[in-house]
Protein backbone atom coordinates (compact mmCIF):
# COMPACT_ATOMS: atom_id res chain seq x y z
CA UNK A 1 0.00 0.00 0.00
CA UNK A 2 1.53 3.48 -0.86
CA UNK A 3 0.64 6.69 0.83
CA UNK A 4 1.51 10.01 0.06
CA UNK A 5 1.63 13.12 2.04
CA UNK A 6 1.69 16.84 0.38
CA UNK A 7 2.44 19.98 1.41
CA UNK A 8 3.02 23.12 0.35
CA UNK A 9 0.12 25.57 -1.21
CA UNK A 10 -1.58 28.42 0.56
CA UNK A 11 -2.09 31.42 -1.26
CA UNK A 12 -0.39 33.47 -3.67
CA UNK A 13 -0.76 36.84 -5.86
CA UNK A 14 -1.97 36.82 -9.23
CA UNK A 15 1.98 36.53 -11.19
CA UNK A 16 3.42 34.67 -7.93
CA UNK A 17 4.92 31.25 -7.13
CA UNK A 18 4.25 28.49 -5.14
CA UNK A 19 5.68 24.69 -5.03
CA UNK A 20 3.86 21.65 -3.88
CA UNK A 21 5.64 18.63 -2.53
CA UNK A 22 4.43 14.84 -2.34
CA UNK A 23 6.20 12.47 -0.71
CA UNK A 24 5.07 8.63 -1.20
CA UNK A 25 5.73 6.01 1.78
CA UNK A 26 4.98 2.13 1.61
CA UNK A 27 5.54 -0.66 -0.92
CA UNK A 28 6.04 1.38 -4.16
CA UNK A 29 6.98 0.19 -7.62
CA UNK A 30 9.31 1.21 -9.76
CA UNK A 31 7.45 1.27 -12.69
CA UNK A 32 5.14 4.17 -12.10
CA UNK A 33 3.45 7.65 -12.43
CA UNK A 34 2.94 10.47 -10.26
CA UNK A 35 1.21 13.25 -10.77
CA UNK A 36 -0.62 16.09 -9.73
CA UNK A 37 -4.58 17.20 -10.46
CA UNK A 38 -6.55 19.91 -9.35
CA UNK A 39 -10.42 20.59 -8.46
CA UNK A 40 -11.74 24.07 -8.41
CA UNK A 41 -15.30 24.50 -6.79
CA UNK A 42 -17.83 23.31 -8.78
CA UNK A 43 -15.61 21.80 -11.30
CA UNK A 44 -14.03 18.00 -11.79
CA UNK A 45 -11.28 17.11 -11.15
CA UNK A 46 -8.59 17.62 -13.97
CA UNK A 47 -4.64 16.54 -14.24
CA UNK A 48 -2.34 19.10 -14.50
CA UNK A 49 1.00 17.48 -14.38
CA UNK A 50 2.19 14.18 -14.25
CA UNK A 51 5.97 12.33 -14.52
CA UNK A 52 6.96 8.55 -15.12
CA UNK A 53 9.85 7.03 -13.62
CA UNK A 54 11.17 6.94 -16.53
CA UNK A 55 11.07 10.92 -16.23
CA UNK A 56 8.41 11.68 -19.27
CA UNK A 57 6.47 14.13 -18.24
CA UNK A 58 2.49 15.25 -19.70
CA UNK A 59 1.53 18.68 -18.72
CA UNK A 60 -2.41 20.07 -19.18
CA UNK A 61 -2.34 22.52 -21.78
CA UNK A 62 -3.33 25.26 -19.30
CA UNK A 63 -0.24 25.43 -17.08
CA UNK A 64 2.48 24.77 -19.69
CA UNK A 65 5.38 26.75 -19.66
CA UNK A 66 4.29 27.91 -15.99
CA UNK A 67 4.32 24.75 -14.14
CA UNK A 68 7.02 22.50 -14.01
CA UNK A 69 6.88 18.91 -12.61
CA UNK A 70 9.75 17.20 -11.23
CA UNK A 71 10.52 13.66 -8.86
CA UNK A 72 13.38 12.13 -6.58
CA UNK A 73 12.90 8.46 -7.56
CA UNK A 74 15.78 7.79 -4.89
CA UNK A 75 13.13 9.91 -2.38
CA UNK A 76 9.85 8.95 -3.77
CA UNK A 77 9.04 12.44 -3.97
CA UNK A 78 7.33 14.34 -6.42
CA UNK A 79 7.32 18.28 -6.50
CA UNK A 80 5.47 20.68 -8.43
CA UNK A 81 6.70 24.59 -9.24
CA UNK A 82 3.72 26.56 -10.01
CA UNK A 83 4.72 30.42 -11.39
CA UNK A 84 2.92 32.76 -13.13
CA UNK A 85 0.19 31.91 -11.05
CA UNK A 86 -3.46 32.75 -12.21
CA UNK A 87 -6.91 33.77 -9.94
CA UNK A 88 -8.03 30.35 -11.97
CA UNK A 89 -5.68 28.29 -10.72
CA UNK A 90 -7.44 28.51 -7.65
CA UNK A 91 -7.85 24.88 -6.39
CA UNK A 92 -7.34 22.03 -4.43
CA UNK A 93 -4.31 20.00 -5.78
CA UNK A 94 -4.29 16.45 -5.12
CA UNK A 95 -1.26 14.17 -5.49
CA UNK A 96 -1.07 10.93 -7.61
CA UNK A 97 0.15 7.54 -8.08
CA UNK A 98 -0.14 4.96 -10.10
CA UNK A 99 1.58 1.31 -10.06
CA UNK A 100 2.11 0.50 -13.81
CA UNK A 101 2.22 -2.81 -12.86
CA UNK A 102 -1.08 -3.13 -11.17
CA UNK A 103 -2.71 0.40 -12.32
CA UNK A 104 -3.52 0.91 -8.38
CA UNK A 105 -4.06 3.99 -7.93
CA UNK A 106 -3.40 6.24 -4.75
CA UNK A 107 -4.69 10.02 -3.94
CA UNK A 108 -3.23 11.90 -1.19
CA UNK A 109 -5.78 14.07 0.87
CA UNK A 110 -5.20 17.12 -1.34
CA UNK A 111 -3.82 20.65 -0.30
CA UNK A 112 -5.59 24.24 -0.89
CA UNK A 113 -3.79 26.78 -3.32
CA UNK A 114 -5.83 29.75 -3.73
CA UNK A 115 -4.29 32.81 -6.10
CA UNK A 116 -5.98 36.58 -4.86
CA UNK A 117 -4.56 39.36 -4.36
């Protein structure tokens, strides 16, 4: 079973930066993906970033060139650098991962970024 913890967020100005962290704990492959997805109020939930193992990355179309995704396969860590930050990217960000090898997938309990100035 893998569990991941995340921290980071808060809030931030309109054209500021924040970075998100998840750390995952427990028996994890090495064939996997972690990621990170987002849910605004009222809305579903979407992916915004995600990285392989193998270090491939997918970003939503929305955040590229602002976000960048990164991981510590030695840590099991996955971070994410938000800048340029937007009033809609205003959410809660929840951290992924999935075993390749079994397609399990974990969420971690998600962590409030909210962008206002």
């Amino acid at each position: 079973q893998v569990q991941l913890v995340e921290s980071g967020g808060g809030l931030a100005q309109p054209g500021g930066s924040v970075r998100l962290s998840c750390a995952a704990s427990g028996t994890i492959s090495s064939v996997n993906v972690m990621g990170w997805y987002r849910q605004a109020a009222g809305k579903e939930r979407e992916l915004v970033a995600r990285i392989g193992s193998s270090g491939a990355t997918e970003y939503a179309d929305s955040v590229k060139s602002r976000f960048t995704i990164s991981r510590d396969n030695a840590k099991n860590t996955v971070s994410l650098v938000m800048n340029s930050l937007k009033p809609e990217d205003t959410a809660v960000y929840f951290c992924n991962h999935i075993n390749l090898l079994t397609m399990r997938t974990v969420w971690g309990q998600g962590i409030q970024v909210t962008v206002s100035s």
